[in-house]
C-alpha atoms as a PDB file:
ATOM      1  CA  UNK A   1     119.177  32.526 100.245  1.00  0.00           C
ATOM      2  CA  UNK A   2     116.128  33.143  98.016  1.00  0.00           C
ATOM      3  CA  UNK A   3     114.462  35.900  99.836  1.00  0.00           C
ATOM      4  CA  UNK A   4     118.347  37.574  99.510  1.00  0.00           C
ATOM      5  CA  UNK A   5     118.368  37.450  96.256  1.00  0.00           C
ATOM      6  CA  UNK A   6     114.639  38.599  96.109  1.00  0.00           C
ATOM      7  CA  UNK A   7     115.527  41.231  98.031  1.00  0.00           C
ATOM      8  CA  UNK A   8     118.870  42.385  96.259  1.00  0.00           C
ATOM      9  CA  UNK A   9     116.853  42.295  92.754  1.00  0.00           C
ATOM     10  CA  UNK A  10     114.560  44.555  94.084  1.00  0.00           C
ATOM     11  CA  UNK A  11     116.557  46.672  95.078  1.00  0.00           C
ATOM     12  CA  UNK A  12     118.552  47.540  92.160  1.00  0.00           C
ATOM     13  CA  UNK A  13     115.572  47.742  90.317  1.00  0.00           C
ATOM     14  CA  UNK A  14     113.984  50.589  92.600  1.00  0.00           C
ATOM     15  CA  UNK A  15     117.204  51.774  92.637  1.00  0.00           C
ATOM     16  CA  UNK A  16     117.761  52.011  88.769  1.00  0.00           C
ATOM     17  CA  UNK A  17     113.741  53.032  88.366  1.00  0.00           C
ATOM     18  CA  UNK A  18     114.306  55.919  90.997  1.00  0.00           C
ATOM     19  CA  UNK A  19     117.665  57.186  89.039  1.00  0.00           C
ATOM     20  CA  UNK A  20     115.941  56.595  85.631  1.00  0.00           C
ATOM     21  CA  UNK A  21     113.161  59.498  86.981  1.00  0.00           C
ATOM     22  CA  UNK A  22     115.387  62.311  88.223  1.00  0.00           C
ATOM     23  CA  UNK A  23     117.330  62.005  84.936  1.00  0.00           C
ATOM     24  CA  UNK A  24     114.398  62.231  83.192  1.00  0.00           C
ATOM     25  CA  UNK A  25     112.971  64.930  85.765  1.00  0.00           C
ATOM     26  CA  UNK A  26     116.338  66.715  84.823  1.00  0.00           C
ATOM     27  CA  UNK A  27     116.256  66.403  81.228  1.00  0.00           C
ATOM     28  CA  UNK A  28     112.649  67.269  81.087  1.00  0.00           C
ATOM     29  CA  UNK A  29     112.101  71.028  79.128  1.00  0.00           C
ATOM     30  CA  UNK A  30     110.741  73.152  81.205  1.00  0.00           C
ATOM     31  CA  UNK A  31     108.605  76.332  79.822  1.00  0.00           C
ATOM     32  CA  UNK A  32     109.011  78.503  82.603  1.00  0.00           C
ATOM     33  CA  UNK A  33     113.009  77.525  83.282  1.00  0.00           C
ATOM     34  CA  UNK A  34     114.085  76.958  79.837  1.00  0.00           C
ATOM     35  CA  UNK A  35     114.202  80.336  77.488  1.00  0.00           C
ATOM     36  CA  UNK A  36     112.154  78.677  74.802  1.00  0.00           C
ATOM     37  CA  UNK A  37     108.909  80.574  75.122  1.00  0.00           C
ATOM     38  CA  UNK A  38     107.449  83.505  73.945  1.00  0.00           C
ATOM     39  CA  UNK A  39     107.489  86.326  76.753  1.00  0.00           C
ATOM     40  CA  UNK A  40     104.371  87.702  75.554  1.00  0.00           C
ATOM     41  CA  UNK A  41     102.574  84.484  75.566  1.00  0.00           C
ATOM     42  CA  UNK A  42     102.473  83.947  79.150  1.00  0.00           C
ATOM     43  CA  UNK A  43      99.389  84.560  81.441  1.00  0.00           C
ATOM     44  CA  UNK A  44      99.266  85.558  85.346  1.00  0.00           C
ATOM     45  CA  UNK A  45      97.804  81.955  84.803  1.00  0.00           C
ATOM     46  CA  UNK A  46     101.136  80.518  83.597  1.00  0.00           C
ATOM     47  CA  UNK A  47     102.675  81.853  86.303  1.00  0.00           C
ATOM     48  CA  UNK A  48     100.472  80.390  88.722  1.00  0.00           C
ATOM     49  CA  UNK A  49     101.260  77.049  87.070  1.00  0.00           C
ATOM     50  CA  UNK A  50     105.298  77.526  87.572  1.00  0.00           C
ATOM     51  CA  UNK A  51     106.516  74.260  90.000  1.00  0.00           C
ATOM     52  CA  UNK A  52     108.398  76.626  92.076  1.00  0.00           C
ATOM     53  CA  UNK A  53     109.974  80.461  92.348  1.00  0.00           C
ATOM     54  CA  UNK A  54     112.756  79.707  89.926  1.00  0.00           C
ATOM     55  CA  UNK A  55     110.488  80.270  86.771  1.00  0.00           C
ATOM     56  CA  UNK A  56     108.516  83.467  88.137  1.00  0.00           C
ATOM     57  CA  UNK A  57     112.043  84.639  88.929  1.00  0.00           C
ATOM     58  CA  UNK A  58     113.408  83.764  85.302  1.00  0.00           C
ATOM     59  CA  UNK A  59     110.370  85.496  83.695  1.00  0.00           C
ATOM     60  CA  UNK A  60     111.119  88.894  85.224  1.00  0.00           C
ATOM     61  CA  UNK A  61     114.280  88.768  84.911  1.00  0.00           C
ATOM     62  CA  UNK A  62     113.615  88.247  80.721  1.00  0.00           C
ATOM     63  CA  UNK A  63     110.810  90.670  81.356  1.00  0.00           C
ATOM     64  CA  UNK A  64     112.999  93.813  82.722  1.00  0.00           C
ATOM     65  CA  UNK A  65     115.652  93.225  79.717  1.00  0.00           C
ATOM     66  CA  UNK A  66     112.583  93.359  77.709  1.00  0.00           C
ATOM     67  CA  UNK A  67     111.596  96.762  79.268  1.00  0.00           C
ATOM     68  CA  UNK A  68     114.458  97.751  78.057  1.00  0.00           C
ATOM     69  CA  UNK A  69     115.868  98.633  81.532  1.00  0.00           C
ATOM     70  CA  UNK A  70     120.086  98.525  82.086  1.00  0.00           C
ATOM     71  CA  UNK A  71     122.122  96.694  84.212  1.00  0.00           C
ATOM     72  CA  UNK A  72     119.475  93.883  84.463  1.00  0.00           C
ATOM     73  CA  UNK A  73     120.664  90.417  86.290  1.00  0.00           C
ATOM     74  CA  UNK A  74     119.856  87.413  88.014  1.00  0.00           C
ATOM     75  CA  UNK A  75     121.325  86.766  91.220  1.00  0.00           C
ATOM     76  CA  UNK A  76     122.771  82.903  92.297  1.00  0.00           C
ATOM     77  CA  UNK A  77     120.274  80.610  93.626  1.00  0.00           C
ATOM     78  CA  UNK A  78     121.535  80.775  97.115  1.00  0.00           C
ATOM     79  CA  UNK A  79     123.264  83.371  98.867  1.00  0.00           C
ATOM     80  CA  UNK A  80     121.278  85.926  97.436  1.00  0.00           C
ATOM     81  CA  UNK A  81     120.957  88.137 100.395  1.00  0.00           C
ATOM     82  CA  UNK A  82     117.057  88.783  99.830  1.00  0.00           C
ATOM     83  CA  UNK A  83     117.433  89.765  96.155  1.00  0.00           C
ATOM     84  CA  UNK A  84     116.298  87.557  92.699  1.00  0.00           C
ATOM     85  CA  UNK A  85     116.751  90.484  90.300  1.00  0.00           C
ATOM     86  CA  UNK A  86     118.501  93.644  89.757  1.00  0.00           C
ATOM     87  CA  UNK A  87     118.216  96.472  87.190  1.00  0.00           C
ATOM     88  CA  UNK A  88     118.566 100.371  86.540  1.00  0.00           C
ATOM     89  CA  UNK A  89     115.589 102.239  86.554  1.00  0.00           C
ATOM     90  CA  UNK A  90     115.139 105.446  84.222  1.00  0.00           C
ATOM     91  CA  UNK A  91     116.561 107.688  86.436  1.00  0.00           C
ATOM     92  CA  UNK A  92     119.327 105.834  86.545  1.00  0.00           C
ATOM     93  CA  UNK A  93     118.987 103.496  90.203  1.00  0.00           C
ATOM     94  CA  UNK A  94     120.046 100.734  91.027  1.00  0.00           C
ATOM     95  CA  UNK A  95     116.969  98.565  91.877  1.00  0.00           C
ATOM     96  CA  UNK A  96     116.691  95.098  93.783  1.00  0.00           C
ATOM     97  CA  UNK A  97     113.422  93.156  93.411  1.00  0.00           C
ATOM     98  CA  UNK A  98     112.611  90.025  95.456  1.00  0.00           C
ATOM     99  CA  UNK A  99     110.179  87.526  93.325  1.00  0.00           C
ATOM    100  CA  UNK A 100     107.571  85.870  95.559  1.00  0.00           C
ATOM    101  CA  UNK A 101     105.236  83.247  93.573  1.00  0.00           C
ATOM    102  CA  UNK A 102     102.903  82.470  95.865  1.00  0.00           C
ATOM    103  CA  UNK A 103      99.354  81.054  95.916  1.00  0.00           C
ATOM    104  CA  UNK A 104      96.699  83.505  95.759  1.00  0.00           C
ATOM    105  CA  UNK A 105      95.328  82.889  98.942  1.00  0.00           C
ATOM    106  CA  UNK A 106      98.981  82.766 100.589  1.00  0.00           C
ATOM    107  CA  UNK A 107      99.569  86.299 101.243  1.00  0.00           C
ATOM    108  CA  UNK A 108     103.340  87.621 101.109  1.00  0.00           C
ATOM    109  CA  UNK A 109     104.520  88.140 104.892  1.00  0.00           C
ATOM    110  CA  UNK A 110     106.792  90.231 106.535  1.00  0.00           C
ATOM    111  CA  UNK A 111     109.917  88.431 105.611  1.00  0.00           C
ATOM    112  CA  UNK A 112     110.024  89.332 102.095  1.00  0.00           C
ATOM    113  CA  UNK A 113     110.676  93.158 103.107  1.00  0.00           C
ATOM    114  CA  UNK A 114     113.061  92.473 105.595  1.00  0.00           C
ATOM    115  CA  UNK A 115     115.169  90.143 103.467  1.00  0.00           C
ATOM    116  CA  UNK A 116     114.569  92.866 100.049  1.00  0.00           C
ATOM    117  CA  UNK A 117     115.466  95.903 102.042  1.00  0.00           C
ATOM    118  CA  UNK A 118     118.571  94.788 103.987  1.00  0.00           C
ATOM    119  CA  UNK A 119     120.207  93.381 101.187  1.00  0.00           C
ATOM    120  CA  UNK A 120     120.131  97.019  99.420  1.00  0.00           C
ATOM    121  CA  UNK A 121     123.241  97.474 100.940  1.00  0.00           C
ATOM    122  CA  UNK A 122     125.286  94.624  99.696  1.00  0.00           C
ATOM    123  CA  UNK A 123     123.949  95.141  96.173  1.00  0.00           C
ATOM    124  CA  UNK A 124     124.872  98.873  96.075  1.00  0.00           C
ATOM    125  CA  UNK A 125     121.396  99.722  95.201  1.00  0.00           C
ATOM    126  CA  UNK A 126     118.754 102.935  96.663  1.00  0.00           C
ATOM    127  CA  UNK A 127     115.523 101.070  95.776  1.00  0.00           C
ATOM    128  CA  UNK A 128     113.911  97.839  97.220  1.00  0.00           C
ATOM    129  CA  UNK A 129     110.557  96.059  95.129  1.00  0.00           C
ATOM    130  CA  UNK A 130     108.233  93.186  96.265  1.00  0.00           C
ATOM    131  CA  UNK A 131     106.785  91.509  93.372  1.00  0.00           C
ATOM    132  CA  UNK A 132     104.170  88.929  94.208  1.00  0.00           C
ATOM    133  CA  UNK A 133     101.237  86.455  92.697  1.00  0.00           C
ATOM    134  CA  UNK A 134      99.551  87.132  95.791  1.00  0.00           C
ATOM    135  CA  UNK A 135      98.294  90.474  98.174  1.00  0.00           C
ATOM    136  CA  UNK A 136     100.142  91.129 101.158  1.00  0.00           C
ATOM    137  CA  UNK A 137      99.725  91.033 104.869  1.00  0.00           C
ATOM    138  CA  UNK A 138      98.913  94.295 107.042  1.00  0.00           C
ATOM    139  CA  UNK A 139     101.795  94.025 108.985  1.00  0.00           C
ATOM    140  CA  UNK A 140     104.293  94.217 105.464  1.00  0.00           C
ATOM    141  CA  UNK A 141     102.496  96.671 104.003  1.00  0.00           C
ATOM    142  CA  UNK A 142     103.318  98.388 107.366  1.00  0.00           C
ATOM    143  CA  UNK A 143     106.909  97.881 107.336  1.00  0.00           C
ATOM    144  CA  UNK A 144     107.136  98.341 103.583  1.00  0.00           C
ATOM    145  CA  UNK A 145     105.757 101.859 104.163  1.00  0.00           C
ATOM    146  CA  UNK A 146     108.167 102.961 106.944  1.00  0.00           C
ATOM    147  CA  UNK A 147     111.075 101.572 104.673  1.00  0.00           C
ATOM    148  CA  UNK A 148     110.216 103.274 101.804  1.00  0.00           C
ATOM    149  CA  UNK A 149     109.695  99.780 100.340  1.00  0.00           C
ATOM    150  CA  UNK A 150     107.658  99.479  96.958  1.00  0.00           C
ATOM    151  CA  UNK A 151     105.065  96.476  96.872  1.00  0.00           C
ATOM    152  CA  UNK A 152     103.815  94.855  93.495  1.00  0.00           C
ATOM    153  CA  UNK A 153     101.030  92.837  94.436  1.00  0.00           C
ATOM    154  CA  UNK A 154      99.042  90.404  92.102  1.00  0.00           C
ATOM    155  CA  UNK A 155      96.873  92.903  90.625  1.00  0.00           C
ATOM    156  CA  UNK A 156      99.926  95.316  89.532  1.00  0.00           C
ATOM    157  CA  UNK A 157     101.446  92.473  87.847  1.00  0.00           C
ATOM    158  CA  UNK A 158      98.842  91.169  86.031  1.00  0.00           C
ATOM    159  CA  UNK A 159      98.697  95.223  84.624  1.00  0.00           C
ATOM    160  CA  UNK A 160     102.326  94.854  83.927  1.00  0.00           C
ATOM    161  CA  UNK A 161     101.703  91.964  82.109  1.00  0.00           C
ATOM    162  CA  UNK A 162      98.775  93.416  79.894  1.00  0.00           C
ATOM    163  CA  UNK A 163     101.039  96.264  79.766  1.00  0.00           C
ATOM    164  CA  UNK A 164     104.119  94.778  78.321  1.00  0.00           C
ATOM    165  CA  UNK A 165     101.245  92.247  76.021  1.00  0.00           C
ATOM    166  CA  UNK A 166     100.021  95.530  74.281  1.00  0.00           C
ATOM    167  CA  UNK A 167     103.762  96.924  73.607  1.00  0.00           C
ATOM    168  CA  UNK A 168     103.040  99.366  76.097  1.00  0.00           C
ATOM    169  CA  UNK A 169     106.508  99.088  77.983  1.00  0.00           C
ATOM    170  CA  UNK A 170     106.540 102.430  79.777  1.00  0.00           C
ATOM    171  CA  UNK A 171     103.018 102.179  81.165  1.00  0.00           C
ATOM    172  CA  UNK A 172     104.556  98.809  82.192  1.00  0.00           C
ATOM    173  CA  UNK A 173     107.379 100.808  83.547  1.00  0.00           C
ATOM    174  CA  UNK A 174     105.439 103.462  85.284  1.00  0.00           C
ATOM    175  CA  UNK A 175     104.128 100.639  87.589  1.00  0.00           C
ATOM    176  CA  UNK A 176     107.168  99.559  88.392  1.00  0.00           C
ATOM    177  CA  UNK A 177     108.415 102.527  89.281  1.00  0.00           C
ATOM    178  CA  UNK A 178     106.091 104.633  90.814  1.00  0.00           C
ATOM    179  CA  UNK A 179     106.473 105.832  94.269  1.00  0.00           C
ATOM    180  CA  UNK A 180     105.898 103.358  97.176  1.00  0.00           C
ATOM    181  CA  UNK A 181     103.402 103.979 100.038  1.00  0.00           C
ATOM    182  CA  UNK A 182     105.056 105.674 102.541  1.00  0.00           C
ATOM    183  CA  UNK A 183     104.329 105.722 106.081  1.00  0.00           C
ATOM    184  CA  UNK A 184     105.753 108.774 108.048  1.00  0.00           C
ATOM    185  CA  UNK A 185     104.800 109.215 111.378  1.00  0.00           C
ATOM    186  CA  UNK A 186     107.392 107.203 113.134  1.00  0.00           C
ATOM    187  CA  UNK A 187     109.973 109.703 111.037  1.00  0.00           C
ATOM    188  CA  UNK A 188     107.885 112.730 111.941  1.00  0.00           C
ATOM    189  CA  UNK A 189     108.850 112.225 116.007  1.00  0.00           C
ATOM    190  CA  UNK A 190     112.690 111.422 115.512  1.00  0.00           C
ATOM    191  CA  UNK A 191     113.705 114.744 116.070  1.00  0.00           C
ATOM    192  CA  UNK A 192     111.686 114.901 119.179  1.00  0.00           C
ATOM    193  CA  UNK A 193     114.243 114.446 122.247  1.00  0.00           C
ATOM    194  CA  UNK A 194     111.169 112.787 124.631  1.00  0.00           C
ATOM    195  CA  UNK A 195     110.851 109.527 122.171  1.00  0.00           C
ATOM    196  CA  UNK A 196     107.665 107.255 122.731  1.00  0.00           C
ATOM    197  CA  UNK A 197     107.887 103.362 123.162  1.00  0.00           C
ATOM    198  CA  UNK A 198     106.810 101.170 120.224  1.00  0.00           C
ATOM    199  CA  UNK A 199     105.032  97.882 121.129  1.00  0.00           C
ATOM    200  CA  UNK A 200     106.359  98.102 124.738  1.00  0.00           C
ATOM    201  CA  UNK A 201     106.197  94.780 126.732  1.00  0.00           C
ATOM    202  CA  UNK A 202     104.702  95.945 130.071  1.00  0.00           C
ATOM    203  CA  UNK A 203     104.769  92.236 130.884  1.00  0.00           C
ATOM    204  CA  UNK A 204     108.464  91.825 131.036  1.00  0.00           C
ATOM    205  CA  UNK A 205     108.860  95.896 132.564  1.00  0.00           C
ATOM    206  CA  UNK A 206     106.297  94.440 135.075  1.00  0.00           C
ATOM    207  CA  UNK A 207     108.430  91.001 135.788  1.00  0.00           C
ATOM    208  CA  UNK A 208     112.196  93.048 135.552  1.00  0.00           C
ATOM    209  CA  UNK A 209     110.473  95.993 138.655  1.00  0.00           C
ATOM    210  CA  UNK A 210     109.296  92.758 140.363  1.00  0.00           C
ATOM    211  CA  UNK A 211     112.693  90.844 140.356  1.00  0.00           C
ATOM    212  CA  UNK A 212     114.344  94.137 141.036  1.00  0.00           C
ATOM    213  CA  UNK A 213     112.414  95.135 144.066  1.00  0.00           C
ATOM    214  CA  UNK A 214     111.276  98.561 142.569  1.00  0.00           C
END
């Protein structure tokens, strides 16, 4: 009967201690969530510091308003399609930008361009942006190029950043906006009517002739 009551005690007080911490947790200011800092106060280091995406995410979205760019929001949480941010350029295009906060020795995969450039669509906009904390790899610098994708990696935000500290917003914007590396070779043979195979899988042609008989 003891050790019950033992055991229900403890209990509720694990219980009570565990709810006492996520309203605390919850209640807790944070810098990087909460718009109670100044924009021009935060480092590349600051960033690096954020708990999670949500803050890098936050501070470009403040950051393109205070660019002075148009039509600048922040997407839901979830169901965003691929996008964290979207704004007008100076020319007048509709821009998405995926925020990826990531360690600097975690380079940004191929995901991020696939999830940035097919949501262009749903968000009505012409341009796609990757901006990262970290480089990226080969192959979505590859894919970026074909796509006509524009990568941001750590370096060109930390010059965005110095940019923007020094009230230099359109050098700030220039980086943003300037053209992305464009790969054009697989365009340059689509009017060609004899079309050559990408990353074929002679394996599986070998298997499919062998199962075939041919």
């Amino acid at each position: 009967m003891y050790a019950f009551v033992a055991v229900v005690i403890i209990l509720f007080f694990g219980i009570s201690f565990l709810f006492f911490r996520i309203l605390q947790k919850r209640n807790k200011p944070s810098l990087f969530i909460e718009e109670n800092y100044d924009l021009k106060s935060i480092t590349i280091a600051d960033i690096d510091r954020m708990e999670d995406g949500s803050g890098f995410e936050m501070y470009l979205y403040r950051l393109f308003i205070e660019l002075g760019y148009s039509g600048v929001y922040k997407t839901v949480g979830s169901r965003d399609f691929g996008a964290d941010v979207v704004f007008t350029d100076r020319d007048g295009i509709r821009n998405v930008v995926q925020a990826k906060r990531y360690g600097v020795d975690h380079p940004v995969g191929i995901s991020a361009v696939q999830e940035v450039y097919s949501c262009m669509r749903y968000y009505k906009a012409k341009k796609a942006i990757v901006i990262a904390t970290a480089k990226f790899t080969e192959p979505c610098e590859t894919l970026a190029g074909i796509n006509h994708v524009k990568l941001l990696d750590r370096t060109d935000l930390i010059n965005i950043i110095e940019a923007f500290k020094k009230d230099n917003g359109r050098a700030a914007q220039d980086i943003i906006e300037s053209e992305p590396r464009m790969i054009l070779e697989s365009w340059s043979e689509a009017s060609n009517p004899v079309l050559r195979e990408v990353r074929k899988d002679y394996k599986a042609e070998k298997y499919v002739k062998k199962v075939m008989g041919k």
